[in-house]
N, C-alpha and C. Protein backbone atom coordinates (compact mmCIF):
# COMPACT_ATOMS: atom_id res chain seq x y z
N UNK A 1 -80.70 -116.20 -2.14
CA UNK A 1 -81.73 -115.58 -1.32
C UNK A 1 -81.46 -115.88 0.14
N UNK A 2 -81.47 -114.97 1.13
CA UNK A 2 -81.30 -115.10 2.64
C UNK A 2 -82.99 -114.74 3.21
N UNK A 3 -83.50 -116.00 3.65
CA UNK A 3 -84.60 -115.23 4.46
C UNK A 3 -84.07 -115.34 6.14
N UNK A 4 -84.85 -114.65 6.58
CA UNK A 4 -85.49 -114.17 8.34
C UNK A 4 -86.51 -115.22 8.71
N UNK A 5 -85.27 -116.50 9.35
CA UNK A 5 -86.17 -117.56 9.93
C UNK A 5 -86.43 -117.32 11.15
N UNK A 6 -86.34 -115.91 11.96
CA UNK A 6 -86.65 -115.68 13.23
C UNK A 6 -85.93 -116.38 14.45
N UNK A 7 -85.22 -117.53 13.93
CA UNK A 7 -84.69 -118.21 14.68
C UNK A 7 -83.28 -117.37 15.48
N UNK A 8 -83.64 -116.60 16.95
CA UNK A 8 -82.21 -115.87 17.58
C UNK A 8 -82.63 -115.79 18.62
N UNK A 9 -83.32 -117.22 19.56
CA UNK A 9 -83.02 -117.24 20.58
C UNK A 9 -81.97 -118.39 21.37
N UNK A 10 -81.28 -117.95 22.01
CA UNK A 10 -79.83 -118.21 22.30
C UNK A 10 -80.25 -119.71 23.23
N UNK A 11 -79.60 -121.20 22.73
CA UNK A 11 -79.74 -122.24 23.47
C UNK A 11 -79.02 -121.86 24.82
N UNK A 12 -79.97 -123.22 25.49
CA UNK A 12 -79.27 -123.63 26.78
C UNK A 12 -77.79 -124.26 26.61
N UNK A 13 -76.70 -124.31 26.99
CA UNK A 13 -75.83 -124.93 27.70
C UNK A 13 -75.55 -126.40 27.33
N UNK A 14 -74.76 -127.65 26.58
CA UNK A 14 -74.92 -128.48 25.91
C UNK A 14 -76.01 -129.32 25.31
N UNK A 15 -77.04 -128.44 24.45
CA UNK A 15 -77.63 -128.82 23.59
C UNK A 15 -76.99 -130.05 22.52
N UNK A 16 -77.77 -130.96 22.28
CA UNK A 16 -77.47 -132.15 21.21
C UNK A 16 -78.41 -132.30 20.84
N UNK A 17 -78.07 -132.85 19.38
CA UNK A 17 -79.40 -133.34 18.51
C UNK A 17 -79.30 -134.68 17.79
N UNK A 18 -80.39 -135.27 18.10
CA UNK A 18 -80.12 -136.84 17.49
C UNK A 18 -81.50 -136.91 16.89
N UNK A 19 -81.43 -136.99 15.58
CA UNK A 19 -82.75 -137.35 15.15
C UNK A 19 -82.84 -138.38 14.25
N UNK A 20 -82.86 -139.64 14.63
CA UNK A 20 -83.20 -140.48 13.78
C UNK A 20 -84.16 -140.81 12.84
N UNK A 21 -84.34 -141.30 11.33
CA UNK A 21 -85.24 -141.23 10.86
C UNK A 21 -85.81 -139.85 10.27
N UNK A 22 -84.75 -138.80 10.02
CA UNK A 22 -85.22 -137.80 9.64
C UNK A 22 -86.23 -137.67 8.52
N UNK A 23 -85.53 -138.42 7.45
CA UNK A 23 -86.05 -137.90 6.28
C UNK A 23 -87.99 -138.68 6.66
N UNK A 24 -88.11 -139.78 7.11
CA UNK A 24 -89.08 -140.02 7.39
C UNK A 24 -90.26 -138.92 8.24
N UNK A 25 -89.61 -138.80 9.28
CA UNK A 25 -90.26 -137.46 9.68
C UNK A 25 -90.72 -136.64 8.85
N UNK A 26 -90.20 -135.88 7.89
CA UNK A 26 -90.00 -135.04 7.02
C UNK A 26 -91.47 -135.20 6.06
N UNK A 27 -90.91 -136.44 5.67
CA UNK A 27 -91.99 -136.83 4.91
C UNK A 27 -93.41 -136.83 5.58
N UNK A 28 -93.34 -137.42 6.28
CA UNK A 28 -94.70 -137.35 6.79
C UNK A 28 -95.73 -135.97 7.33
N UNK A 29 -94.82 -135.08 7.35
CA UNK A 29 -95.44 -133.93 7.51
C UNK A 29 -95.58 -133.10 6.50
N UNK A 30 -94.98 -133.68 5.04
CA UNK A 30 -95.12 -132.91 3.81
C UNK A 30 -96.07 -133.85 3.34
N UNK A 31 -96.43 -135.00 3.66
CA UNK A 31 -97.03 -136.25 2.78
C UNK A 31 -96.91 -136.85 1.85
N UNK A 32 -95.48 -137.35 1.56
CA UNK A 32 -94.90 -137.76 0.55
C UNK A 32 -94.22 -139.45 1.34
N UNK A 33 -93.68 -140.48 0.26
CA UNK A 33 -93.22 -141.58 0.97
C UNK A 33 -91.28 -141.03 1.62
N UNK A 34 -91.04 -141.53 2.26
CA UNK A 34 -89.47 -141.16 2.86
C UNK A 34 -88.67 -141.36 1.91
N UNK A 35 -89.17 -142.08 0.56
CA UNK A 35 -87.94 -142.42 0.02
C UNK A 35 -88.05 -140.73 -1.11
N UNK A 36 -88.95 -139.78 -1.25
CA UNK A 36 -89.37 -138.69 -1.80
C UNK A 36 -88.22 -137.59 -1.22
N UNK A 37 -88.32 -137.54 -0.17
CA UNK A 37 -87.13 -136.66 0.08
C UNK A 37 -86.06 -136.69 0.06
N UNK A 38 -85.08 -135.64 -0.11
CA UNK A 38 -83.90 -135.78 -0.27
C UNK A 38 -83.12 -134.41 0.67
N UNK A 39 -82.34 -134.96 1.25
CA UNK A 39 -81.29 -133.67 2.11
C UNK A 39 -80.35 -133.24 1.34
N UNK A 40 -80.29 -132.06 1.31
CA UNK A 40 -79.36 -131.71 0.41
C UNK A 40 -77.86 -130.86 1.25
N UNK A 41 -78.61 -130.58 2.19
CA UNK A 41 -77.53 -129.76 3.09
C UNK A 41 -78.12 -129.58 4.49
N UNK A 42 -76.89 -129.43 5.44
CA UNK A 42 -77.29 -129.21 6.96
C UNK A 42 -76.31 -128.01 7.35
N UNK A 43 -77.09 -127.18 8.23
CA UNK A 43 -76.47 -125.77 8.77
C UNK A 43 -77.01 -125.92 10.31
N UNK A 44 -75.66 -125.61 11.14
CA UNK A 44 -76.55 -125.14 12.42
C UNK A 44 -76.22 -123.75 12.70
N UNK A 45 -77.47 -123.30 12.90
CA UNK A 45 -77.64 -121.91 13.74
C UNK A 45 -76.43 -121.89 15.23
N UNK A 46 -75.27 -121.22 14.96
CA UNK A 46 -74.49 -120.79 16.29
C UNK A 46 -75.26 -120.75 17.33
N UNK A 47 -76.08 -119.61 16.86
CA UNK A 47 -76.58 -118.99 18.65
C UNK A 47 -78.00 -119.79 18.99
N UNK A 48 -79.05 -120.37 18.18
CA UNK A 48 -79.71 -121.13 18.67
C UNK A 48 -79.50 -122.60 19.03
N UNK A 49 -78.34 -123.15 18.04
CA UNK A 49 -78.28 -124.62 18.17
C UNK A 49 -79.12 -125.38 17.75
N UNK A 50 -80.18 -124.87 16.88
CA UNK A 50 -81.18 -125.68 15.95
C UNK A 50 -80.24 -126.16 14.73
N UNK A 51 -80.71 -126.97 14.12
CA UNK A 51 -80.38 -127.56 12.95
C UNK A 51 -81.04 -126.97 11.87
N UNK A 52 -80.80 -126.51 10.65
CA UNK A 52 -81.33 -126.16 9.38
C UNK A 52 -80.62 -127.22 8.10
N UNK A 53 -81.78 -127.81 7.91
CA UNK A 53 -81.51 -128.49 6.37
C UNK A 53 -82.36 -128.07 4.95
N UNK A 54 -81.77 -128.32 4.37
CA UNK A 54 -82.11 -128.05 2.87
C UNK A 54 -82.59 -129.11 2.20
N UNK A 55 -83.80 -129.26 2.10
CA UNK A 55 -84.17 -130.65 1.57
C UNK A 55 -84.97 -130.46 0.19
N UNK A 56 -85.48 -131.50 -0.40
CA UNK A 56 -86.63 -131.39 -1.35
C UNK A 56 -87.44 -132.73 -1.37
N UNK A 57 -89.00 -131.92 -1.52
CA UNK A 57 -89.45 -132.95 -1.30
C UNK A 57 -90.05 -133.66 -3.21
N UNK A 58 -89.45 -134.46 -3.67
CA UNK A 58 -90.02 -135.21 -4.43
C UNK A 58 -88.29 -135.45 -5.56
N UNK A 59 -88.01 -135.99 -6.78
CA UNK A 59 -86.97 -135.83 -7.02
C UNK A 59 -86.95 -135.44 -9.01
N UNK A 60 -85.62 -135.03 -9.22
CA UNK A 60 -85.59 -134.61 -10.26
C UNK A 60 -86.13 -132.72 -10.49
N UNK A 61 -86.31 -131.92 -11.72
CA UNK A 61 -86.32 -131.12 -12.03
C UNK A 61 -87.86 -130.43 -11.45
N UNK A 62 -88.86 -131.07 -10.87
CA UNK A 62 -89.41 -130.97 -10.14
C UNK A 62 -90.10 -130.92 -9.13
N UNK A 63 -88.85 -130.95 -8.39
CA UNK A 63 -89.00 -131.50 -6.84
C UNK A 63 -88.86 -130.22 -6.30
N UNK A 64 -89.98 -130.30 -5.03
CA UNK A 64 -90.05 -129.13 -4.54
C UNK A 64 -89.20 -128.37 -3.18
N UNK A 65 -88.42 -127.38 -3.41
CA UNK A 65 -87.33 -126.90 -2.21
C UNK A 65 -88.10 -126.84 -0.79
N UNK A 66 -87.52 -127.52 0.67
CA UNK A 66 -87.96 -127.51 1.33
C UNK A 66 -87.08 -126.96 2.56
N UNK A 67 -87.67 -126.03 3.80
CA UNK A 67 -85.85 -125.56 4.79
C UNK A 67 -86.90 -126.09 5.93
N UNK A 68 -85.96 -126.90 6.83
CA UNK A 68 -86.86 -127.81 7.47
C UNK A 68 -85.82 -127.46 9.33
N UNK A 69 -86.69 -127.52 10.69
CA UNK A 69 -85.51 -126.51 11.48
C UNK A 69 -85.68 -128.24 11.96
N UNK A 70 -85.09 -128.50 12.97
CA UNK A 70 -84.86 -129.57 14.03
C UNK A 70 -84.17 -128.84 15.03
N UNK A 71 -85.03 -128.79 15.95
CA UNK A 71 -84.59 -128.08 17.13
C UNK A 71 -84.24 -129.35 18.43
N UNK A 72 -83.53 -129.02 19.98
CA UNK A 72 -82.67 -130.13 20.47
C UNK A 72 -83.76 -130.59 20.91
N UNK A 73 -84.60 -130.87 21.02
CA UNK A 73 -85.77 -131.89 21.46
C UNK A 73 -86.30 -133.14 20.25
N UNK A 74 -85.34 -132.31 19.23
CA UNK A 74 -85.72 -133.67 17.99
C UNK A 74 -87.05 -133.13 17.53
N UNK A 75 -87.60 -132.21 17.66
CA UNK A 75 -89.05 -131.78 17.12
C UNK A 75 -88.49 -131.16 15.23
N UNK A 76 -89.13 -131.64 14.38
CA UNK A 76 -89.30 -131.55 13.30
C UNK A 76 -90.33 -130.50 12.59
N UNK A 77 -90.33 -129.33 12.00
CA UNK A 77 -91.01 -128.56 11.49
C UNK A 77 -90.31 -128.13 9.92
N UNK A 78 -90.93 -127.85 9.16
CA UNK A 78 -90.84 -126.83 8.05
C UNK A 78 -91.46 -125.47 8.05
N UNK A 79 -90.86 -125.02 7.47
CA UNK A 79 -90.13 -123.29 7.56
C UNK A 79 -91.24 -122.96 6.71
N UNK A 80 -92.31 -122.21 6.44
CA UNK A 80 -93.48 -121.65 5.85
C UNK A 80 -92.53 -120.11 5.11
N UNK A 81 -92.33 -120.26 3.76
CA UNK A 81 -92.06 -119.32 2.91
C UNK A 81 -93.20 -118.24 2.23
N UNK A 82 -94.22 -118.71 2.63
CA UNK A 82 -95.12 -117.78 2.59
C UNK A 82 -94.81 -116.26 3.10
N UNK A 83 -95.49 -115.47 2.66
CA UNK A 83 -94.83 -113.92 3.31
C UNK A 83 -93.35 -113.48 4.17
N UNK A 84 -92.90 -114.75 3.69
CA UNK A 84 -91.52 -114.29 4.97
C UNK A 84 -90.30 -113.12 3.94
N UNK A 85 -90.25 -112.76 5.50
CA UNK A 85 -89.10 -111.11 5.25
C UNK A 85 -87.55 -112.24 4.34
N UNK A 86 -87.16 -111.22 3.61
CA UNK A 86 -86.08 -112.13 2.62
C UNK A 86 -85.37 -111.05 1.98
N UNK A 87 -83.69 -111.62 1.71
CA UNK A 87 -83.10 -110.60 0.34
C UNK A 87 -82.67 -111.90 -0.47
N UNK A 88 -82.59 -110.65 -1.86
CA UNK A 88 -82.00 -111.59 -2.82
C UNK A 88 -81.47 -111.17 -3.38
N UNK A 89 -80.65 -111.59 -4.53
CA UNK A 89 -79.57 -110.93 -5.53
C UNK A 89 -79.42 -112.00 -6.39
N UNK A 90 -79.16 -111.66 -7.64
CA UNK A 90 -79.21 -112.17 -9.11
C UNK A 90 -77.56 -112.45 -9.31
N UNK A 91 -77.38 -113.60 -9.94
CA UNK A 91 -76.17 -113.67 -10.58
C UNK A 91 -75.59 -113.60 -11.49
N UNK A 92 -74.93 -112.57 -12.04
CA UNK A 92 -74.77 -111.36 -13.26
C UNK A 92 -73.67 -112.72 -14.15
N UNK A 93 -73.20 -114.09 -14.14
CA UNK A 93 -72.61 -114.81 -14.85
C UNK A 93 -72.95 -116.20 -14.77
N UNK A 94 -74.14 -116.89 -14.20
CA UNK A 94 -74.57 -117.83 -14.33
C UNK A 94 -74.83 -118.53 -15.50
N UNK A 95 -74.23 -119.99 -16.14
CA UNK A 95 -74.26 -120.02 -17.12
C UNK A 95 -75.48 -120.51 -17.82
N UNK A 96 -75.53 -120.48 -19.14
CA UNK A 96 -76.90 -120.75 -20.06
C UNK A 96 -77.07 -122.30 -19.72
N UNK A 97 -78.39 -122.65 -19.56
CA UNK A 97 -78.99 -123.73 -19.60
C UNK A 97 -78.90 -124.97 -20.78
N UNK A 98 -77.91 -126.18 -20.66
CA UNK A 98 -77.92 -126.65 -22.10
C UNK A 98 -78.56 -128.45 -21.58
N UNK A 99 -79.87 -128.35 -21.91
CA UNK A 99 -80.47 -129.46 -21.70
C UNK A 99 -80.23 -130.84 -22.30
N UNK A 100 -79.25 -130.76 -23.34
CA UNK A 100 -78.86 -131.69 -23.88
C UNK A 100 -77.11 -132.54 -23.45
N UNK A 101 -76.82 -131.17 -22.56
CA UNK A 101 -75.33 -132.20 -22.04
C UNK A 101 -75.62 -132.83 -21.13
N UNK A 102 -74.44 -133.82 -21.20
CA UNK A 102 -74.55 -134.32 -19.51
C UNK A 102 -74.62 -134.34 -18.67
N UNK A 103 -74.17 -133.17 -17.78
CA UNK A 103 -75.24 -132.44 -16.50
C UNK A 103 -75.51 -131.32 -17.18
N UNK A 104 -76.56 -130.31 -17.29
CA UNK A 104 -77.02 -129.49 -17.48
C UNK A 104 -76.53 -128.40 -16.62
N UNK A 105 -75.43 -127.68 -17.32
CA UNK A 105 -74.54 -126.49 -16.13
C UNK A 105 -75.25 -125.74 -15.37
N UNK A 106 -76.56 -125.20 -16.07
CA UNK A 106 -77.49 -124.28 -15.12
C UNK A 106 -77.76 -124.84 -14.07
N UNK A 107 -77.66 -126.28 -13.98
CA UNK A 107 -78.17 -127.07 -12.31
C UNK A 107 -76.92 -127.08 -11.10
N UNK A 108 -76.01 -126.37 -12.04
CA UNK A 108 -74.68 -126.33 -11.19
C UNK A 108 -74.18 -124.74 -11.21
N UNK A 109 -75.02 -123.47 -11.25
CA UNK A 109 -74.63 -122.47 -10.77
C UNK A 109 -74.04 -122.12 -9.23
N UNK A 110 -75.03 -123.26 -8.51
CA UNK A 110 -74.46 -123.00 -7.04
C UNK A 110 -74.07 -124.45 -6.92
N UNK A 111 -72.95 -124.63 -6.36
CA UNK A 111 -73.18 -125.52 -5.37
C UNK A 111 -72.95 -125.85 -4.26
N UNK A 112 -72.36 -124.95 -3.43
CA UNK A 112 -72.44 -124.56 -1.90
C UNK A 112 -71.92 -123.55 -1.64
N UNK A 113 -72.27 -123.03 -0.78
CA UNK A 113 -72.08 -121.53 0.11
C UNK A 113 -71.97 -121.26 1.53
N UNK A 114 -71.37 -120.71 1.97
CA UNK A 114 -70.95 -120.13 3.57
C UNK A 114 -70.93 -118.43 3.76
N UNK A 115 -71.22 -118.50 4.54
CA UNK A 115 -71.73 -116.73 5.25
C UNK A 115 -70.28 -116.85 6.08
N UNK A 116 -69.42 -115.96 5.55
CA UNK A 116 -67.93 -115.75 5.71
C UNK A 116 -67.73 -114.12 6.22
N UNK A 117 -67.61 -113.60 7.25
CA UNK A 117 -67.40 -112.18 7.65
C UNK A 117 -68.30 -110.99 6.78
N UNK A 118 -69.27 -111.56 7.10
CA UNK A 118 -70.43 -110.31 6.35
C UNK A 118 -70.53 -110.63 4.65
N UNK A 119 -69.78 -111.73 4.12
CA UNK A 119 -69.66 -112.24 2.91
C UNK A 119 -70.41 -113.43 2.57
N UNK A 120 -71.47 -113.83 1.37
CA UNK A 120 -71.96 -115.24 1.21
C UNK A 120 -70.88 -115.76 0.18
N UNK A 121 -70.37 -116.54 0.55
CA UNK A 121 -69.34 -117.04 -0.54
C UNK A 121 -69.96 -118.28 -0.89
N UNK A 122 -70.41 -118.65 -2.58
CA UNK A 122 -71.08 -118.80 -3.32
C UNK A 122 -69.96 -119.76 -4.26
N UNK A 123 -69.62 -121.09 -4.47
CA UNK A 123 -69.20 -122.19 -5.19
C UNK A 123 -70.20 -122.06 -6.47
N UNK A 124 -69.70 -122.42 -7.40
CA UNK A 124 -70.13 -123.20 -8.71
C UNK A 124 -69.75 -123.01 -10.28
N UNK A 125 -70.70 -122.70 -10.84
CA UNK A 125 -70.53 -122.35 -12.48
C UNK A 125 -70.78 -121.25 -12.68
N UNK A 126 -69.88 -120.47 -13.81
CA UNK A 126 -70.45 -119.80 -14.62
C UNK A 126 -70.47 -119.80 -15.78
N UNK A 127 -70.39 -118.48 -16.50
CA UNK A 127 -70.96 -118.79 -17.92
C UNK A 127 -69.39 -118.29 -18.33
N UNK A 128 -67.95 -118.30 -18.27
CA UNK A 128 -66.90 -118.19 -18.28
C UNK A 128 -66.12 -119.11 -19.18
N UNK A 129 -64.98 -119.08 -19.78
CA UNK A 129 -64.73 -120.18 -20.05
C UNK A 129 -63.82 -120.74 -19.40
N UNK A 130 -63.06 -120.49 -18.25
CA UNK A 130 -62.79 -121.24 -17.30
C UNK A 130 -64.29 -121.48 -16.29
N UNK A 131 -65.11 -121.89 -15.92
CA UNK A 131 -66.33 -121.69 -16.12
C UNK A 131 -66.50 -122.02 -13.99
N UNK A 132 -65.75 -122.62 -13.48
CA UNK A 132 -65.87 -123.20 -12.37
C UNK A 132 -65.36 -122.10 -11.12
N UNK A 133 -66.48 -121.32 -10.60
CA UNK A 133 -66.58 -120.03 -10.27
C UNK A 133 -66.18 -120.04 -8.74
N UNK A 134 -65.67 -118.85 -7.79
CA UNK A 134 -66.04 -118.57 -6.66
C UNK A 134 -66.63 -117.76 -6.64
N UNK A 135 -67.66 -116.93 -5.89
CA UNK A 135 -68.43 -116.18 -5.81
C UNK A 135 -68.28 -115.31 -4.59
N UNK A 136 -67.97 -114.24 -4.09
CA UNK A 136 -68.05 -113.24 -2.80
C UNK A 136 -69.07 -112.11 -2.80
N UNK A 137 -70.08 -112.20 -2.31
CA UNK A 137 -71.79 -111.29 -2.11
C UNK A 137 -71.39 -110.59 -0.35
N UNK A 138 -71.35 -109.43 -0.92
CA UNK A 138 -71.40 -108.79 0.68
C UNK A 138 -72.90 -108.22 0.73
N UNK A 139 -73.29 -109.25 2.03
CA UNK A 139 -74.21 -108.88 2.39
C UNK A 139 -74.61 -107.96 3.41
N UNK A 140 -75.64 -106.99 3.70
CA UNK A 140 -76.95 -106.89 3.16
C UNK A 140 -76.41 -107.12 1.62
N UNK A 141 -77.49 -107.66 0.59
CA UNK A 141 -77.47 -108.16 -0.77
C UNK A 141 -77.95 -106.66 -1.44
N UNK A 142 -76.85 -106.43 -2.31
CA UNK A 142 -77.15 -104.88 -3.26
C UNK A 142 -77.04 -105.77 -5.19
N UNK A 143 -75.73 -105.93 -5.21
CA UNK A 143 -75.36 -106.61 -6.57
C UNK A 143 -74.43 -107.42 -6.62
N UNK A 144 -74.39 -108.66 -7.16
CA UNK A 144 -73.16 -109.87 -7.39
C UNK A 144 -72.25 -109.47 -8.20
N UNK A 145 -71.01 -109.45 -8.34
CA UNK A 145 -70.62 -108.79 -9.11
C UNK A 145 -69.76 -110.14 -9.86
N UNK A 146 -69.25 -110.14 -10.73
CA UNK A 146 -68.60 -111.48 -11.78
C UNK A 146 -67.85 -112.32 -10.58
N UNK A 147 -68.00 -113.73 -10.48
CA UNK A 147 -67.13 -114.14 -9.29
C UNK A 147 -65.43 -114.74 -10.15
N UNK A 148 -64.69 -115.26 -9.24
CA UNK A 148 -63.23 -115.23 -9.74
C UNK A 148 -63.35 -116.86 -10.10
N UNK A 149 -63.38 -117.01 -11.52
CA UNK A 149 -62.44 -118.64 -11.88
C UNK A 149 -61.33 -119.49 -11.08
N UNK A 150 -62.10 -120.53 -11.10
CA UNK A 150 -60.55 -121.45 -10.25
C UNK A 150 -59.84 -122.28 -11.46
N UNK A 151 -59.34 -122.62 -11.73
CA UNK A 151 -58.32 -123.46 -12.52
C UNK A 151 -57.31 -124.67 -11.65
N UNK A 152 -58.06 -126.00 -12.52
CA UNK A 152 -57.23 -126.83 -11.37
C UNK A 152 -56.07 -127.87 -12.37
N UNK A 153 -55.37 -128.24 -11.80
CA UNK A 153 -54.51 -129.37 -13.26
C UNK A 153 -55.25 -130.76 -13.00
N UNK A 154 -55.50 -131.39 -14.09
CA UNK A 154 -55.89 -132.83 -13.29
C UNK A 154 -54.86 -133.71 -13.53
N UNK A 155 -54.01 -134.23 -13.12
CA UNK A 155 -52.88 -135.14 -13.39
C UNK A 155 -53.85 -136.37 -14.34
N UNK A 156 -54.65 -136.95 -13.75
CA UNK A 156 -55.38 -138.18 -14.63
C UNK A 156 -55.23 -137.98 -15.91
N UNK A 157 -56.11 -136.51 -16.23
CA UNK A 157 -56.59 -136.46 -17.57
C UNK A 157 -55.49 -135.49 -18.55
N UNK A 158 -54.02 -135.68 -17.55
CA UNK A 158 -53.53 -134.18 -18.38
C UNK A 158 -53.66 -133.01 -18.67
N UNK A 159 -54.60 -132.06 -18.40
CA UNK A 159 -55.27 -130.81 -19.12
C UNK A 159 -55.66 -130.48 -17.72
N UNK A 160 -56.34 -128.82 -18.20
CA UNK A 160 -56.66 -128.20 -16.81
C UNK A 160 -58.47 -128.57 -16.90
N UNK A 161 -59.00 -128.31 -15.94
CA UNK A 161 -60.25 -128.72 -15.57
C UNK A 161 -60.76 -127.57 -15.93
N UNK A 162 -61.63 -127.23 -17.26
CA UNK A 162 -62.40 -125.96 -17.23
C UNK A 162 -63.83 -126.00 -16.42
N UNK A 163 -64.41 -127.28 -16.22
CA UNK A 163 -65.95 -127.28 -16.17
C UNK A 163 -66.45 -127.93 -14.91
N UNK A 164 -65.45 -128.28 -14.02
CA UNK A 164 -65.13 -129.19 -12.66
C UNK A 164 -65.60 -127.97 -12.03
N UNK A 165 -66.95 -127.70 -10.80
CA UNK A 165 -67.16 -127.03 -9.80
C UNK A 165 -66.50 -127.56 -8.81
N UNK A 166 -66.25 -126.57 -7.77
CA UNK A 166 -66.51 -126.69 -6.41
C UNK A 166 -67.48 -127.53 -5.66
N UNK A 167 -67.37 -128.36 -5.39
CA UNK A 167 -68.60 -129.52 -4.97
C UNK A 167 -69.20 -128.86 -3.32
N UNK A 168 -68.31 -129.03 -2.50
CA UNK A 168 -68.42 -128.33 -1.31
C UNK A 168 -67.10 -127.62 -0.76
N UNK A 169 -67.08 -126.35 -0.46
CA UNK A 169 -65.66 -126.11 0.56
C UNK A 169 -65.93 -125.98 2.26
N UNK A 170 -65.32 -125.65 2.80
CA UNK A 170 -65.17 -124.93 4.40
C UNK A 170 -64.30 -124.06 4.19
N UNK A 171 -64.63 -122.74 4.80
CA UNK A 171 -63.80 -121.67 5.21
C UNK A 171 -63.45 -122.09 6.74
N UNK A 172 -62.12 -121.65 6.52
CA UNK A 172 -61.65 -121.94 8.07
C UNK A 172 -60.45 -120.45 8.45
N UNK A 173 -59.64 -120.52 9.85
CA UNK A 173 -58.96 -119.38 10.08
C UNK A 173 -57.14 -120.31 10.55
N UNK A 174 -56.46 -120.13 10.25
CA UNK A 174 -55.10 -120.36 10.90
C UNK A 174 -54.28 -119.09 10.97
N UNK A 175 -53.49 -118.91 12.24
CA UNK A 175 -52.62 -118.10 12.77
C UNK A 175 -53.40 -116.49 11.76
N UNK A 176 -54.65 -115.95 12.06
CA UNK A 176 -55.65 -115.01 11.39
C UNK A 176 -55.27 -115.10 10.17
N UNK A 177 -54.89 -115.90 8.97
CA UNK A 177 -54.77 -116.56 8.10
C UNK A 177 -56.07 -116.96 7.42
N UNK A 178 -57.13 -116.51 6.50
CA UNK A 178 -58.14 -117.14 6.27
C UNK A 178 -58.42 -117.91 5.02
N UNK A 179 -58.69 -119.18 5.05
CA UNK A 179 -58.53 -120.43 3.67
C UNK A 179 -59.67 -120.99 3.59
N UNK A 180 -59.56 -121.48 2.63
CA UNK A 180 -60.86 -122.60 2.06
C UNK A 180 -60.09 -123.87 1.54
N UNK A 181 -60.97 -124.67 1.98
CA UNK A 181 -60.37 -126.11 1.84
C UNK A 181 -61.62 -126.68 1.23
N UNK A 182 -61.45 -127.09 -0.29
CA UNK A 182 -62.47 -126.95 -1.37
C UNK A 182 -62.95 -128.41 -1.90
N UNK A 183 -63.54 -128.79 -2.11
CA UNK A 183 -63.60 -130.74 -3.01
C UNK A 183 -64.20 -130.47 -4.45
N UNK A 184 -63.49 -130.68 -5.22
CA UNK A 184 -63.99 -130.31 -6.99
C UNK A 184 -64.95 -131.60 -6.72
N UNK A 185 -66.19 -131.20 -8.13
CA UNK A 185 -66.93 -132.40 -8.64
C UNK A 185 -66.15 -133.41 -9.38
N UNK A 186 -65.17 -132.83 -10.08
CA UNK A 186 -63.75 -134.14 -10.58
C UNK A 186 -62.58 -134.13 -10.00
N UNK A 187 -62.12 -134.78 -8.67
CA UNK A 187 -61.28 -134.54 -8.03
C UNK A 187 -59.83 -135.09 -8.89
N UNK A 188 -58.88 -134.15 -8.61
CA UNK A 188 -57.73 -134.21 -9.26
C UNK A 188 -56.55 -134.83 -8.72
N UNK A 189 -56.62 -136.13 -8.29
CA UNK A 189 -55.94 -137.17 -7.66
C UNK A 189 -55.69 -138.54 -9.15
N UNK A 190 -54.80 -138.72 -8.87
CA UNK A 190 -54.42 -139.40 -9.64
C UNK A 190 -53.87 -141.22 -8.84
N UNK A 191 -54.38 -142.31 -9.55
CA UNK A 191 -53.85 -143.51 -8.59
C UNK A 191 -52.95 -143.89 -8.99
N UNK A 192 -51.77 -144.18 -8.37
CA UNK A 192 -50.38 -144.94 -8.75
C UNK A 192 -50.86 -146.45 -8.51
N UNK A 193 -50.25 -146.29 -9.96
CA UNK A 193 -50.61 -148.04 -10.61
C UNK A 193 -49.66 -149.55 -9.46
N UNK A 194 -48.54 -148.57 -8.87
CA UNK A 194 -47.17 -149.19 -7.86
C UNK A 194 -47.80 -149.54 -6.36
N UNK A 195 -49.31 -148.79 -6.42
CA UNK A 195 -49.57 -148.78 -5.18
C UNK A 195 -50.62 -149.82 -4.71
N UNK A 196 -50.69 -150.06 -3.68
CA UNK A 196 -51.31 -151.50 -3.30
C UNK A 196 -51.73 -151.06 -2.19
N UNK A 197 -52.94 -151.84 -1.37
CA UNK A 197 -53.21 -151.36 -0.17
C UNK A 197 -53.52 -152.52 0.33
């Protein structure tokens, strides 16, 4: 879902933001103790230079989603989802919910995303059996269409990684060259037993 946080007016000239004590802040204006919230992600707005995080306030399967701005004065607000203008789009391979494994894959359909040249590119699971998805949504949002499997080797474990997401990537540009530089949830590094530090 993309909403219209209104936020597009263009900062002054070296804007910085230091906010110490966030999650405390946070809390206190949702009314919960600091140790209740949790950050889950930080975005800054280019052209305003505000901060956007992704938080929740309380923890576990019912903790509630919170988009919280910090603008350069360190002023702290949450984003009122009430009536706000929004698109959305469904994900046509998200996998089935299995409450009895060890992470529960449905909690790992997403797990991070970047707004890439008119594209939301969308990390996680699907319902596949290489199962550990990329996702490309050209937005304005019409329909998701199946995203592409990654396949990784893990030297540790021998075998390929079917069920390892994308934890976080960055899209980046070299010589107009465009890459992603990705971190699996089981990273595929292996330690040499020869090695000492």
């Amino acid at each position: 879902m993309a909403v219209d946080t209104g936020d597009n007016k263009a900062a002054s000239a070296g804007t910085k933001i230091n906010v110490e004590g966030v999650d405390v802040k946070i809390a206190a204006l949702v009314g919960v103790a600091a140790d209740q919230i949790m950050i889950n992600d930080v975005k800054v707005n280019p052209v305003s230079k505000n901060a956007w995080l992704s938080a929740s306030r309380g923890r576990g399967a019912d903790a509630m989603p919170l988009i919280v701005k910090v603008d350069a004065a360190g002023k702290v607000s949450v984003l009122s989802l009430d009536n706000i203008r929004h698109s959305s789009v469904s994900l046509v391979d998200a996998p089935v919910s299995n409450t009895t494994a060890r992470q529960n894959p449905r909690m790992m359909t997403v797990t991070d995303m970047s707004f890439v040249n008119g594209n939301l590119m969308v990390a996680g699971l699907s319902n596949e059996e290489w199962s550990s998805a990329l996702r490309s949504i050209p937005y304005p949002f019409k329909t998701a269409q199946e995203g592409a499997t990654l396949q990784i080797w893990h030297s540790s474990h021998g075998q390929y990684e079917t069920q390892s997401p994308v934890r976080t990537f960055v899209p980046y540009t070299i010589g107009g060259q465009q890459y992603i530089l990705a971190a699996y949830t089981c990273t595929p590094a292996r330690e040499d037993p020869g090695f000492r530090s």
